[in-house]
C-alpha atoms as a PDB file:
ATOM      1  CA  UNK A   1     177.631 -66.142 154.856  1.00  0.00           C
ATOM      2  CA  UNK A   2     176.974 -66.090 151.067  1.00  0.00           C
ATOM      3  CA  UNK A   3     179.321 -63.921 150.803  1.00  0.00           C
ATOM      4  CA  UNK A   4     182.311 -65.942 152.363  1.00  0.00           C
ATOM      5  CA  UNK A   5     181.231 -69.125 150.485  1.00  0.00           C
ATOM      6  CA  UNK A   6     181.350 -66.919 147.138  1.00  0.00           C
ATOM      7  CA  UNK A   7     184.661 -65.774 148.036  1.00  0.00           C
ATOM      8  CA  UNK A   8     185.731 -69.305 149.117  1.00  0.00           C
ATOM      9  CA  UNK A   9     184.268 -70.592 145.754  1.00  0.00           C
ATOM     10  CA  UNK A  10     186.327 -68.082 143.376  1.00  0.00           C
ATOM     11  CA  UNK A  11     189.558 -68.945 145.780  1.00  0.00           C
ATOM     12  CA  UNK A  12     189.133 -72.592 144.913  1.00  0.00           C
ATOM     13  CA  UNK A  13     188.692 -71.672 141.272  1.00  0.00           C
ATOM     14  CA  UNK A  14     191.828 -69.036 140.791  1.00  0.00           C
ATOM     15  CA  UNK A  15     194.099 -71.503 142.931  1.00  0.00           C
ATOM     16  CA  UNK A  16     192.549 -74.408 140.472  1.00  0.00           C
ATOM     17  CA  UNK A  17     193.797 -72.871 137.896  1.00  0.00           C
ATOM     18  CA  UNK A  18     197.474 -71.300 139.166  1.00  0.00           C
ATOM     19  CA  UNK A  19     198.802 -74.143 141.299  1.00  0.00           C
ATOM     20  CA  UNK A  20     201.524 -75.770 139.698  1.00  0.00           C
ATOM     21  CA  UNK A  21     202.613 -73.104 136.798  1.00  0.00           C
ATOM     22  CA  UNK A  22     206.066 -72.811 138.770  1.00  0.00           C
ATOM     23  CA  UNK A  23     206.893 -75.985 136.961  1.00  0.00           C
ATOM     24  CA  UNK A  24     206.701 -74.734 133.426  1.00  0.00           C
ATOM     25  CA  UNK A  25     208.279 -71.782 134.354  1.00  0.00           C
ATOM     26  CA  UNK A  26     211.438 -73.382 135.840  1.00  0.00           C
ATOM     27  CA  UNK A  27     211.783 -75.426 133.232  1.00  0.00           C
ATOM     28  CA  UNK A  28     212.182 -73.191 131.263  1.00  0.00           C
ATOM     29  CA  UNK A  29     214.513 -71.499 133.610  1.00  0.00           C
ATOM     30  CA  UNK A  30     216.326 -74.866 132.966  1.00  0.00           C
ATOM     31  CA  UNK A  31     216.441 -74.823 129.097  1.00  0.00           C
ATOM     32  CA  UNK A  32     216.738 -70.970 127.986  1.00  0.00           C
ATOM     33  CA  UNK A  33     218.127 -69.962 131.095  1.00  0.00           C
ATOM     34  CA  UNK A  34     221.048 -70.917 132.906  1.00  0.00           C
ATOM     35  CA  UNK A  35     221.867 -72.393 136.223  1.00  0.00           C
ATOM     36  CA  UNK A  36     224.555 -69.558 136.750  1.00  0.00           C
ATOM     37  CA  UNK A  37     222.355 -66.690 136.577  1.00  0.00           C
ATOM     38  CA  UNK A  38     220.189 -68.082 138.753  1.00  0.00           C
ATOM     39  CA  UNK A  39     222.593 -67.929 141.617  1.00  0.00           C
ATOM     40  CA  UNK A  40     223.153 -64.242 140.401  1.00  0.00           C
ATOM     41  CA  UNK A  41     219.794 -63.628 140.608  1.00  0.00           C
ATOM     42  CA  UNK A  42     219.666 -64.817 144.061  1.00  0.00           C
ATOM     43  CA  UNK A  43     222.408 -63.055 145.146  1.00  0.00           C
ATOM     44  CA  UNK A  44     220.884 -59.775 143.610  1.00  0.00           C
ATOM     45  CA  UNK A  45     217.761 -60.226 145.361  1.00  0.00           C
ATOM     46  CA  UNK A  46     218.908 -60.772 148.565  1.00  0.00           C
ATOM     47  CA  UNK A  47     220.800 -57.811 148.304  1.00  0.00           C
ATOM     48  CA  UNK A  48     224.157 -59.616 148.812  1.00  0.00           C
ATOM     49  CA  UNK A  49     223.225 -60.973 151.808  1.00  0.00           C
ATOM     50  CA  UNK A  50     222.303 -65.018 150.186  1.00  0.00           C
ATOM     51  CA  UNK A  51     225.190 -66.186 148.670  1.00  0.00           C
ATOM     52  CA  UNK A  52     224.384 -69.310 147.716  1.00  0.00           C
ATOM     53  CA  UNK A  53     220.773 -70.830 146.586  1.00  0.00           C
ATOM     54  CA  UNK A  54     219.900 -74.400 147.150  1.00  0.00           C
ATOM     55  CA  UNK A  55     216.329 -74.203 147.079  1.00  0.00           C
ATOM     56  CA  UNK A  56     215.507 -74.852 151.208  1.00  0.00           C
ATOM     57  CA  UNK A  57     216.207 -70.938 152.140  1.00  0.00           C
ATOM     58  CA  UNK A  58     213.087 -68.942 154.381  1.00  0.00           C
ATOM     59  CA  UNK A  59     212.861 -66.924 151.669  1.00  0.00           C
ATOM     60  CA  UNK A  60     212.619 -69.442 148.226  1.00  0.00           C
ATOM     61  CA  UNK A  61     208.626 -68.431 148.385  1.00  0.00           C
ATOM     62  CA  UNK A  62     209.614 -65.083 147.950  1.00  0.00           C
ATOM     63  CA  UNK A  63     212.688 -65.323 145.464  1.00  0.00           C
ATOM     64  CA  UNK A  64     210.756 -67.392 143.405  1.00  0.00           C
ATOM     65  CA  UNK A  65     208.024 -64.697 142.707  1.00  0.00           C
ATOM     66  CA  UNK A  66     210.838 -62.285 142.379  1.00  0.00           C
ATOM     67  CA  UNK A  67     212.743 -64.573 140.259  1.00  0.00           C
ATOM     68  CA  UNK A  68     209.901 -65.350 137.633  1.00  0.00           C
ATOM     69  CA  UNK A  69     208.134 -62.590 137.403  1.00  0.00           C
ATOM     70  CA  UNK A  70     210.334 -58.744 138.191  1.00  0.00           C
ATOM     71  CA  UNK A  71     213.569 -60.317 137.197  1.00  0.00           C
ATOM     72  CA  UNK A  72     215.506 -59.116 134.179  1.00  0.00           C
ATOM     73  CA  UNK A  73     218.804 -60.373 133.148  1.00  0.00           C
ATOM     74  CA  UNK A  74     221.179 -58.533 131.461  1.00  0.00           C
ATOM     75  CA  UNK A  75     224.658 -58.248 130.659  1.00  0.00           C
ATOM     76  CA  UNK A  76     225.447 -55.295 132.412  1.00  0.00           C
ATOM     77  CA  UNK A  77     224.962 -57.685 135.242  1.00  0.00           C
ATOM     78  CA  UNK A  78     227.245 -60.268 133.775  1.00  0.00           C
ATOM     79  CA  UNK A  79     224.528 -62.851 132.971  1.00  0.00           C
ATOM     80  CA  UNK A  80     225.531 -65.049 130.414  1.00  0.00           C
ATOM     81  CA  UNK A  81     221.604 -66.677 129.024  1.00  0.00           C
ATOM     82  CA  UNK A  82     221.698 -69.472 126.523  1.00  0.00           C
ATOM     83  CA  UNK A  83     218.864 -68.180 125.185  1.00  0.00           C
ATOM     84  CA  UNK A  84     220.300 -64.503 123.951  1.00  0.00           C
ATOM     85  CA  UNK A  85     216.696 -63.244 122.801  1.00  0.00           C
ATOM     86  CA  UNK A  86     216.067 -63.312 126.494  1.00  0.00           C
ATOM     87  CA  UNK A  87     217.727 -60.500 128.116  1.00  0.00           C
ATOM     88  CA  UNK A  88     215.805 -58.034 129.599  1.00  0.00           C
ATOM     89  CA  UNK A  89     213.022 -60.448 129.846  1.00  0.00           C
ATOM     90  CA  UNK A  90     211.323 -61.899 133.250  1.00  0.00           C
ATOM     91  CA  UNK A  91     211.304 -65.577 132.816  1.00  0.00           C
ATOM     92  CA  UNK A  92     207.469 -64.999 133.378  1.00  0.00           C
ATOM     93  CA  UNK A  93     206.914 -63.341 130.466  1.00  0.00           C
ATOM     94  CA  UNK A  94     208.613 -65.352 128.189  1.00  0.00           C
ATOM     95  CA  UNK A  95     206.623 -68.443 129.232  1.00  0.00           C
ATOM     96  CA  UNK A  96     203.512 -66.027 128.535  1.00  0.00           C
ATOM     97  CA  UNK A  97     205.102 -65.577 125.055  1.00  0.00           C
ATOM     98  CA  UNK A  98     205.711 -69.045 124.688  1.00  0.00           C
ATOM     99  CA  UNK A  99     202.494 -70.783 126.029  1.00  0.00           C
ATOM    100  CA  UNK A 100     199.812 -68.270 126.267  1.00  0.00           C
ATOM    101  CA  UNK A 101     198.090 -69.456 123.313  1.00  0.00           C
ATOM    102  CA  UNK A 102     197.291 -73.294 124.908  1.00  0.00           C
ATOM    103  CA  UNK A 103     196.879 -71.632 128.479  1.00  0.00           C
ATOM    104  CA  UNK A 104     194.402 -71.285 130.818  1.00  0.00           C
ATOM    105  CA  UNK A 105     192.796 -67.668 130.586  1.00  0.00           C
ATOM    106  CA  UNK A 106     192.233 -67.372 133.906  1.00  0.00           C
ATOM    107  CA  UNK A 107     196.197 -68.577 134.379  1.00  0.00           C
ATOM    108  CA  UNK A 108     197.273 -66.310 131.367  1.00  0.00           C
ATOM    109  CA  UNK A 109     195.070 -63.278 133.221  1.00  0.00           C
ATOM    110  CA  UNK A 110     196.692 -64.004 136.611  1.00  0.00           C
ATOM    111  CA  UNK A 111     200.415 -64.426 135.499  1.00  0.00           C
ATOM    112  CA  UNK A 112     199.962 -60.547 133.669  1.00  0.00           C
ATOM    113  CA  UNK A 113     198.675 -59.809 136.720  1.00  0.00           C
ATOM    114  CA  UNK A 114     201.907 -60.472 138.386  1.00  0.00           C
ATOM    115  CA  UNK A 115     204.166 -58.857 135.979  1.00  0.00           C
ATOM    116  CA  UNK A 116     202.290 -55.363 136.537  1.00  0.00           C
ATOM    117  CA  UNK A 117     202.296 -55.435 139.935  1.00  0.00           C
ATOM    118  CA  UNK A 118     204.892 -55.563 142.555  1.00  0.00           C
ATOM    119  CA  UNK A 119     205.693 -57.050 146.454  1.00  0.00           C
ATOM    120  CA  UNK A 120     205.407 -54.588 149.316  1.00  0.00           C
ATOM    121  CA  UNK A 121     204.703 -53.855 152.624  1.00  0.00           C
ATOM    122  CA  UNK A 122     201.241 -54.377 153.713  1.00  0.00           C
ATOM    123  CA  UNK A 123     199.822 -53.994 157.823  1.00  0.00           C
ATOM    124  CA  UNK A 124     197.157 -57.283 158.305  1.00  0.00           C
ATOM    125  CA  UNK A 125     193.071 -56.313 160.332  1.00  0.00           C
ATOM    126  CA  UNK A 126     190.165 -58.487 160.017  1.00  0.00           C
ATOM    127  CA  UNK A 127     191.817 -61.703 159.978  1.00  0.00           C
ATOM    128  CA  UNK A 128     189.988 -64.685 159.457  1.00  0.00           C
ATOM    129  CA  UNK A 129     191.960 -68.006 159.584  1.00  0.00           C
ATOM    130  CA  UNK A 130     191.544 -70.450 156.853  1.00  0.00           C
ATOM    131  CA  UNK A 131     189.413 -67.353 155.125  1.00  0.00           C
ATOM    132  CA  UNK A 132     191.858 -64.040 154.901  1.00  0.00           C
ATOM    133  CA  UNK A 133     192.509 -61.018 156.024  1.00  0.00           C
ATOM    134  CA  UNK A 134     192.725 -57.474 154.896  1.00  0.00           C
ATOM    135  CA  UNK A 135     195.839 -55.972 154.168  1.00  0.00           C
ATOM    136  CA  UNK A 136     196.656 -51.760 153.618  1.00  0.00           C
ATOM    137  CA  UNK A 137     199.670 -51.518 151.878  1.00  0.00           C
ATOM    138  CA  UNK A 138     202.022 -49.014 154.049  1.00  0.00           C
ATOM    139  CA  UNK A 139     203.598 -46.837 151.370  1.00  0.00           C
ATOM    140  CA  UNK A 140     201.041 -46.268 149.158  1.00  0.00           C
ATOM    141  CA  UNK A 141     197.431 -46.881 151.687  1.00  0.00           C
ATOM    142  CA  UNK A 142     195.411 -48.907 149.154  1.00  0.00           C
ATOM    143  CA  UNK A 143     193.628 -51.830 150.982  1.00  0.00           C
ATOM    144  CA  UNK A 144     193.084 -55.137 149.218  1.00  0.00           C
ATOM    145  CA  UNK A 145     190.723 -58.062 150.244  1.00  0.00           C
ATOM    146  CA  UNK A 146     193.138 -60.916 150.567  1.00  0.00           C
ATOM    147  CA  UNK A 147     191.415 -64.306 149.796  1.00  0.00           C
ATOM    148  CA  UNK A 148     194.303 -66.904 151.840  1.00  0.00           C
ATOM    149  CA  UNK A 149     194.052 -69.990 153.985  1.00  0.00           C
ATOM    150  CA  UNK A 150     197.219 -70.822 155.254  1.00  0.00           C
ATOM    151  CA  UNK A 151     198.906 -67.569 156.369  1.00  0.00           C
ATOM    152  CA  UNK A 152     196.072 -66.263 157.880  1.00  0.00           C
ATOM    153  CA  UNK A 153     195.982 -68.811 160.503  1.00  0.00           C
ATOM    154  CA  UNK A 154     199.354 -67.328 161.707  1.00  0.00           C
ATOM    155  CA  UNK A 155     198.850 -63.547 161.005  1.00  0.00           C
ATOM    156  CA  UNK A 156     197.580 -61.201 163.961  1.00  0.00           C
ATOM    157  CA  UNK A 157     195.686 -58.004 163.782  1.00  0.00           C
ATOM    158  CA  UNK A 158     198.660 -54.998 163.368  1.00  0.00           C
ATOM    159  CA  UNK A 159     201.339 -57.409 161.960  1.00  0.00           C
ATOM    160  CA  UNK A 160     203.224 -56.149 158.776  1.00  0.00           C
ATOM    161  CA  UNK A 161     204.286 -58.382 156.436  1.00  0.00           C
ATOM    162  CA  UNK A 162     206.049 -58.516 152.774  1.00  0.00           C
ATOM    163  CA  UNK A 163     204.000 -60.149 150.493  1.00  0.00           C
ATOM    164  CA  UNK A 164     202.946 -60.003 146.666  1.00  0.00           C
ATOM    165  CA  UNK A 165     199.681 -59.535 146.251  1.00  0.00           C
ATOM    166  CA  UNK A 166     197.748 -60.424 143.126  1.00  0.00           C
ATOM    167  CA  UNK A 167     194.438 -58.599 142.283  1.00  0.00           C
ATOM    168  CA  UNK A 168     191.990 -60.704 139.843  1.00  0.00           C
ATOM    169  CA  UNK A 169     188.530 -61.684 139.314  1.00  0.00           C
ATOM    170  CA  UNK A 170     187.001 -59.700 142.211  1.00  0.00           C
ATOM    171  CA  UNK A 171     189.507 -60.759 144.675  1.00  0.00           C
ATOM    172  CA  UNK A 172     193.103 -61.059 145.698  1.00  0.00           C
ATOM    173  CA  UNK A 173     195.387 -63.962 145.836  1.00  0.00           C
ATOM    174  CA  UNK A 174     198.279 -64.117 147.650  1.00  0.00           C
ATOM    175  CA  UNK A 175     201.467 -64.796 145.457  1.00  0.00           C
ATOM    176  CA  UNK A 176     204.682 -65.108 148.120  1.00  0.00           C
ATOM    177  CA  UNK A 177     204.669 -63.663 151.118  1.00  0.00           C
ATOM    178  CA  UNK A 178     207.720 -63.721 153.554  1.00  0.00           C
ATOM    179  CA  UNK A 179     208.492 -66.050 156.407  1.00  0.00           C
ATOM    180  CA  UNK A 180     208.697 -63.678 158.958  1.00  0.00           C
ATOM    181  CA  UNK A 181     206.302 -60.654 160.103  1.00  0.00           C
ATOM    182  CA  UNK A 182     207.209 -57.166 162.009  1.00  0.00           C
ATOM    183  CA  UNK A 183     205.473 -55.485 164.574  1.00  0.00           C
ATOM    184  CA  UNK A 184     203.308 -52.221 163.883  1.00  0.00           C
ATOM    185  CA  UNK A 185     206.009 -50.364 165.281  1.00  0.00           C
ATOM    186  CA  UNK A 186     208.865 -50.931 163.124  1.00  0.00           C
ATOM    187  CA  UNK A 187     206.227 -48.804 161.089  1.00  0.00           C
ATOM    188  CA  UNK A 188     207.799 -45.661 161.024  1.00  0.00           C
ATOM    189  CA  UNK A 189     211.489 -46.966 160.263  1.00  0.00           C
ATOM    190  CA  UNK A 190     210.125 -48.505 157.539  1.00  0.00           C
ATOM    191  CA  UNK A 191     209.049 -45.456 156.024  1.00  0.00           C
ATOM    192  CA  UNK A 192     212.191 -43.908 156.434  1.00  0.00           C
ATOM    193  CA  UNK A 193     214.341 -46.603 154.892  1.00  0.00           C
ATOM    194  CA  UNK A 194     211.912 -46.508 151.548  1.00  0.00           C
ATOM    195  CA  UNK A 195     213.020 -43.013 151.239  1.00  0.00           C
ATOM    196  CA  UNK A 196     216.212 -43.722 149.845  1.00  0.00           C
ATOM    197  CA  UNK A 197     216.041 -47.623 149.656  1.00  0.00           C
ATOM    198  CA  UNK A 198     213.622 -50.080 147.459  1.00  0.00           C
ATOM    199  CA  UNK A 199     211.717 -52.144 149.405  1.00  0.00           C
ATOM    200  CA  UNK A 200     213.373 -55.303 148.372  1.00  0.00           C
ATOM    201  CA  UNK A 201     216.346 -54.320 150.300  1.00  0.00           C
ATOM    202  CA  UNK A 202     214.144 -52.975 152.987  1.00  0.00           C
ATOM    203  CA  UNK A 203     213.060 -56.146 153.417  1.00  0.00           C
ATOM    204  CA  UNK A 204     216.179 -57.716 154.372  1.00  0.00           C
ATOM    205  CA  UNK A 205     217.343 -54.720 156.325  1.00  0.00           C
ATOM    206  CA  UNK A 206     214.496 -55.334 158.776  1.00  0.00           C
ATOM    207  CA  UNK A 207     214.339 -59.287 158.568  1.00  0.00           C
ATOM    208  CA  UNK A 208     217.174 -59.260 160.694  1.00  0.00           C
ATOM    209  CA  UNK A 209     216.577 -62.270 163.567  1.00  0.00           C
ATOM    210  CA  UNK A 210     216.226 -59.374 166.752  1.00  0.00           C
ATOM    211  CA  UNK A 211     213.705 -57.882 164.881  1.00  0.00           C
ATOM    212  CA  UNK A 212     211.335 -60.155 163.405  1.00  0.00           C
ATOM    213  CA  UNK A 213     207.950 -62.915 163.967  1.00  0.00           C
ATOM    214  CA  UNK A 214     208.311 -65.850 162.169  1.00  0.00           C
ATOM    215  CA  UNK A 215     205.091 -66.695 159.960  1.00  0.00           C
ATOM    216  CA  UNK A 216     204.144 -70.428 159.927  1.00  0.00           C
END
């Protein structure tokens, strides 16, 4: 029990401290940015399969993350930035380079967090709803110690799920996950697929309708 209300205490903190840096961050997108390459990005991170982003898509948690903190424009992609200094640089980590001296630390600490690590595919035990769960991530095995109240009221035991997970303070946070889950059996196809695909694109391969649980 003291435990949980530790855990719960540090969630409350970290999330105190995160919730609502999107905002800075896309306006930025806004100003250095352009509106163009976000549509490119979108396209390039749904593997071709989005064509067009107007912000109400499943999967805006998830291109969001993607967006701010792996993506990295360039013009061998044929983004045109207004900002040239900014190729080859996630939108995250110029708002670090921009704002980190006025940030939070704990925000500052989190957002590096997310530009060193990556989303994958992780199974879901132990859940506990408006607590978290435990994830093991399927390609590499590491387990983490997810602290989350909404999605795990909707995960099950055995479910996989895509999700970026951020490790900090003692505990992990959970960054974007996707709106749908897949059964402990599409286990082994995944595997194959990661072989010769990235997991991005594995992603969408699987999160065809016939094959997937929506998450609520």
């Amino acid at each position: 029990m003291v435990i949980m209300k530790h855990r719960n205490k540090l969630w409350h903190r970290i999330r105190g401290a995160v919730d609502g840096y999107a905002i800075g961050i896309v306006r930025l997108i806004g100003e250095s940015y352009s509106a163009e390459t976000v549509q490119q990005a979108w396209v390039e991170f749904t593997a071709g399969a989005g064509k067009v982003f107007n912000g109400d898509d499943p999967h805006t948690e998830l291109f969001f993350s993607w967006l701010f903190h792996k993506w990295s424009p360039s013009r061998e992609k044929g983004n045109t930035l207004d900002d040239c200094s900014l190729y080859g640089v996630p939108p995250t980590r110029a708002y670090l380079n921009r704002s980190a001296a006025r940030m939070n630390p704990l925000l500052r600490r989190y957002l590096e967090t997310c530009l060193a690590t990556s989303p994958s595919f992780y199974e879901v035990f132990n859940c506990k709803p408006y607590v978290g769960f435990q994830a093991r991530d399927v390609v590499t095995g590491c387990e983490w110690e997810v602290s989350e109240h909404l999605a795990s009221t909707s995960l099950c035991d055995g479910e996989i799920m895509f999700a970026h997970l951020v490790p900090i303070e003692g505990t992990t946070i959970l960054d974007a996950i996707s709106p749908h889950s897949f059964p402990p059996e599409l286990k082994r196809r995944l595997l194959q697929l990661t072989r010769t695909t990235s997991l991005r694109e594995v992603y969408f391969v699987l999160a065809r309708p016939e094959r997937h649980t929506t998450i609520n």
